[in-house]
Protein backbone atom coordinates (compact mmCIF):
# COMPACT_ATOMS: atom_id res chain seq x y z
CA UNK A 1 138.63 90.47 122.42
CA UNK A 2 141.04 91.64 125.30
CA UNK A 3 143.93 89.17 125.78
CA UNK A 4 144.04 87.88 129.37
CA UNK A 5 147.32 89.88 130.18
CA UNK A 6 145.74 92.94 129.18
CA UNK A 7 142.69 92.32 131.26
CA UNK A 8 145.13 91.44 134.41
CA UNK A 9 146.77 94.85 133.35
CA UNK A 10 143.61 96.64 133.21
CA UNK A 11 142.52 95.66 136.67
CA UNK A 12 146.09 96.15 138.68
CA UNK A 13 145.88 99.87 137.37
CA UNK A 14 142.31 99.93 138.31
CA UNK A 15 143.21 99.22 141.91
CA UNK A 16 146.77 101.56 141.31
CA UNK A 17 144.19 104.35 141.10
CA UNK A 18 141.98 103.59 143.44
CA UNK A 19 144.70 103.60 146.17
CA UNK A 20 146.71 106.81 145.08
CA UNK A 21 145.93 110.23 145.22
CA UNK A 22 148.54 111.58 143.21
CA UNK A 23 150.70 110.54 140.13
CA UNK A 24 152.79 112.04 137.40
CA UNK A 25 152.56 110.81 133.89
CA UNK A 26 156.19 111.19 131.85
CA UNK A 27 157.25 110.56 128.51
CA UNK A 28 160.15 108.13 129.03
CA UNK A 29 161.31 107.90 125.50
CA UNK A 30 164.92 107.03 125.60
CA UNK A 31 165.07 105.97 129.31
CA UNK A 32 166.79 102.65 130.10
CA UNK A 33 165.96 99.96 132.00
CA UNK A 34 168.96 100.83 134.33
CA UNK A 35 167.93 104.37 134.31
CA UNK A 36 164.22 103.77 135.15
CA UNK A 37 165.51 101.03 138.39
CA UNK A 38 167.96 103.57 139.21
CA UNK A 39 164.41 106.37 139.42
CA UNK A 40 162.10 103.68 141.18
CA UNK A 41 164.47 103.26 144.23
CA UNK A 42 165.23 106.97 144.13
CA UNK A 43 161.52 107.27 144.39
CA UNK A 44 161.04 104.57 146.85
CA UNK A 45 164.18 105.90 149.33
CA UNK A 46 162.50 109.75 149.33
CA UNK A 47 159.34 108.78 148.93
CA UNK A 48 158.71 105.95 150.63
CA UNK A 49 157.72 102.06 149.72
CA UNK A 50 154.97 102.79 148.50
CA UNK A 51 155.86 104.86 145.83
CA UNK A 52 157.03 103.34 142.71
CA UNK A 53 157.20 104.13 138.59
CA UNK A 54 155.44 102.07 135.85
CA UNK A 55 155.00 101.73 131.96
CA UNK A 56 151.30 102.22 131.39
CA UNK A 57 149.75 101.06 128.41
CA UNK A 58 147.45 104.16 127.36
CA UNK A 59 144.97 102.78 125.99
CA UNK A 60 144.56 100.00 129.36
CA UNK A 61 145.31 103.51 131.58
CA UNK A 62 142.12 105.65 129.70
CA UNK A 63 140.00 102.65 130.21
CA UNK A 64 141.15 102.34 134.28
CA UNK A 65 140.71 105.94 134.63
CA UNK A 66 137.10 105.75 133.14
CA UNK A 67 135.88 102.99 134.98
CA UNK A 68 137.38 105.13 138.63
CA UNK A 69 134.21 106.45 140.71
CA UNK A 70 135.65 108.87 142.04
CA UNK A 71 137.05 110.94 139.26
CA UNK A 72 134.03 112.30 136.90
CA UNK A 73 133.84 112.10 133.17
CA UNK A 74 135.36 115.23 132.08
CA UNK A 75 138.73 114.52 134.01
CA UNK A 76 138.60 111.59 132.25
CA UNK A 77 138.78 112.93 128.80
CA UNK A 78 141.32 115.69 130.39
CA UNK A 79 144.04 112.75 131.77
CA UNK A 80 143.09 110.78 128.37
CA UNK A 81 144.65 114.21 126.24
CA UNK A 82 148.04 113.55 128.64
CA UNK A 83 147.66 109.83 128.11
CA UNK A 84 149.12 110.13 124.73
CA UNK A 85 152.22 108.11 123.60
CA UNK A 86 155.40 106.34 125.53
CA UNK A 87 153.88 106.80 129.40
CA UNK A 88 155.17 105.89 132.58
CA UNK A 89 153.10 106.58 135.87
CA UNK A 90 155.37 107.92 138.92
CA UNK A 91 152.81 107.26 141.66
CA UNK A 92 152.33 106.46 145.75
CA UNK A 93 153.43 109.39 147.74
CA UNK A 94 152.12 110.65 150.71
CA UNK A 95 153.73 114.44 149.91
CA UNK A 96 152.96 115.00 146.22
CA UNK A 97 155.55 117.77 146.00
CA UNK A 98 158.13 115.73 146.75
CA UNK A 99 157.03 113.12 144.37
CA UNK A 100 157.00 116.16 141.53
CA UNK A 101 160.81 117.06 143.41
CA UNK A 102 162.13 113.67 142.54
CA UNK A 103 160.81 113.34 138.90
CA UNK A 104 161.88 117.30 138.14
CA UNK A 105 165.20 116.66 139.69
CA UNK A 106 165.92 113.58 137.56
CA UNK A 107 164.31 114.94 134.59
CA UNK A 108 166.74 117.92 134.61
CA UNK A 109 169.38 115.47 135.17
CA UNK A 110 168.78 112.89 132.21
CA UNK A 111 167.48 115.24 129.32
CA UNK A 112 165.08 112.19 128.41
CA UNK A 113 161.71 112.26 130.40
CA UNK A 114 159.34 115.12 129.87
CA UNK A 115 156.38 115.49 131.87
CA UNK A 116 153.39 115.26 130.94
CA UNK A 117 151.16 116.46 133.15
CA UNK A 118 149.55 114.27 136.14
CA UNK A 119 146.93 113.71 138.97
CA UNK A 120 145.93 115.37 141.97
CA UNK A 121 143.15 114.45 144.31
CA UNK A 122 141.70 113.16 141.31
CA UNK A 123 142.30 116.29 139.56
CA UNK A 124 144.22 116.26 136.57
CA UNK A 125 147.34 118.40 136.42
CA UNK A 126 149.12 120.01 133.27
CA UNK A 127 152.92 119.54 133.08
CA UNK A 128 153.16 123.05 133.80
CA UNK A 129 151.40 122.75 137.00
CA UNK A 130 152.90 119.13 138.02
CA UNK A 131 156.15 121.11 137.24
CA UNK A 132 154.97 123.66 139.77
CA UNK A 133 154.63 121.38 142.26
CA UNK A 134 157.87 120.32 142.56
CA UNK A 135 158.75 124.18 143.70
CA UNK A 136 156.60 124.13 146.84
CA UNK A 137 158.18 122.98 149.53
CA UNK A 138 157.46 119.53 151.43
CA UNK A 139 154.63 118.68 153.00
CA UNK A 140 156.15 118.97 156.54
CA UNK A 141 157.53 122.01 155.91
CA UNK A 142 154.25 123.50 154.58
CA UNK A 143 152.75 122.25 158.22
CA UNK A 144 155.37 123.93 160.64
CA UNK A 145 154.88 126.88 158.37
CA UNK A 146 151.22 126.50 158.92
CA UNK A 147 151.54 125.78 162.36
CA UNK A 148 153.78 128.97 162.80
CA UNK A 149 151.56 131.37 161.16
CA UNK A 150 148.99 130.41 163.55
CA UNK A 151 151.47 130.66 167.12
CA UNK A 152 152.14 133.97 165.80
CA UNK A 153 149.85 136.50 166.77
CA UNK A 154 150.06 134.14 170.45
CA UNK A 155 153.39 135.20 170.13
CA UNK A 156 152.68 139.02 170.11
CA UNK A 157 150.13 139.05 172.55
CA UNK A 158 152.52 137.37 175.07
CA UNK A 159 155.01 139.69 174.23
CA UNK A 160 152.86 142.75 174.49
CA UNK A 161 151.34 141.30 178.06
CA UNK A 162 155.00 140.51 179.11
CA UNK A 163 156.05 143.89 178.30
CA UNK A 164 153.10 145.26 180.19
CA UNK A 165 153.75 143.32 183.40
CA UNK A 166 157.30 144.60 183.07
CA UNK A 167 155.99 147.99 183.01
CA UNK A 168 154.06 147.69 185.86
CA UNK A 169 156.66 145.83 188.02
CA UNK A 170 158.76 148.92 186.66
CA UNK A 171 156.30 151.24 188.37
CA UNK A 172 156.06 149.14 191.25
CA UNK A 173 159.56 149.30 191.77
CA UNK A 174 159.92 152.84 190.76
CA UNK A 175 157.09 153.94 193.59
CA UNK A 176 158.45 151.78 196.18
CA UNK A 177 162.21 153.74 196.03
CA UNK A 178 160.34 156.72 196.24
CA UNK A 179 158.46 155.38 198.99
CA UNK A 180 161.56 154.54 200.63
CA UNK A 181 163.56 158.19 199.62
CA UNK A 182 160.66 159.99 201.61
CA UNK A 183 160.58 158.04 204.72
């Protein structure tokens, strides 16, 4: 029978799941407590305050995952394969790349955490792919990038129409000196 802790455990990562969209699992092996306070606030002062890390029991994480509505069966069993051993949960960013920034950054920095893969929309993401994540740029850049592939071609036209009016004012101006040469 579950102990009661374990059953308060289960349901806070129940809820932890139902409220983010993205997370990255890590084995933390070696970390220290200093180490992992000194990551949460990192997390929480680029991230934001929702963001946070925790140490996830596996077994109490599988079961959360399994009983989440939105995430189907086979996902399940997918994030259960990365659920394997020491886990913590880096979780509650708006911008998931810069949640996968932060936890690549201090991964390359203290040789202990690996990743091990992660969530997305309530996809499940290999390390190799979380790890890819943290190369695309921010989610605000990604917008004015967005939103500048768009005012492009606007761009052109009103340069080609501005260079056409300039033309014909050219033409304008050209006619009426010759206007004014023959009179």
């Amino acid at each position: 029978m579950p102990s009661r802790l374990n059953k308060l455990m289960l349901e806070e990562l129940k809820e932890k799941f139902a409220e983010i969209e993205t997370c990255v699992f890590l084995d933390f092996t070696g970390l220290s407590g200093r180490q992992a306070a000194a990551l949460r606030s990192q997390l929480r002062a680029r991230c934001g305050d929702g963001a946070g890390l925790s140490v996830v029991k596996t077994s109490l994480a599988r079961r959360a995952l399994a009983a989440h509505e939105d995430i189907s069966p086979g996902v399940t069993e997918e994030l259960a394969k990365i659920l394997d051993g020491p886990t913590a949960m880096a979780y509650g960013a708006d911008d998931p790349a810069t949640l996968a920034k932060v936890i690549a950054e201090w991964a390359k920095k203290n040789d202990l955490m690996k990743l091990k893969g992660g969530m997305l929309d309530g996809r499940p993401l290999a390390a190799e792919a979380a790890g890819k994540l943290a190369e695309l740029p921010s989610r605000d850049v990604l917008l004015g990038q967005a939103v500048g592939a768009g005012i492009a071609p606007l761009r052109a036209a009103l340069g080609v129409a501005s260079g056409m009016i300039r033309q014909v004012l050219s033409l304008a101006d050209a006619l009426a000196k010759k206007k004014e040469e023959e009179e």
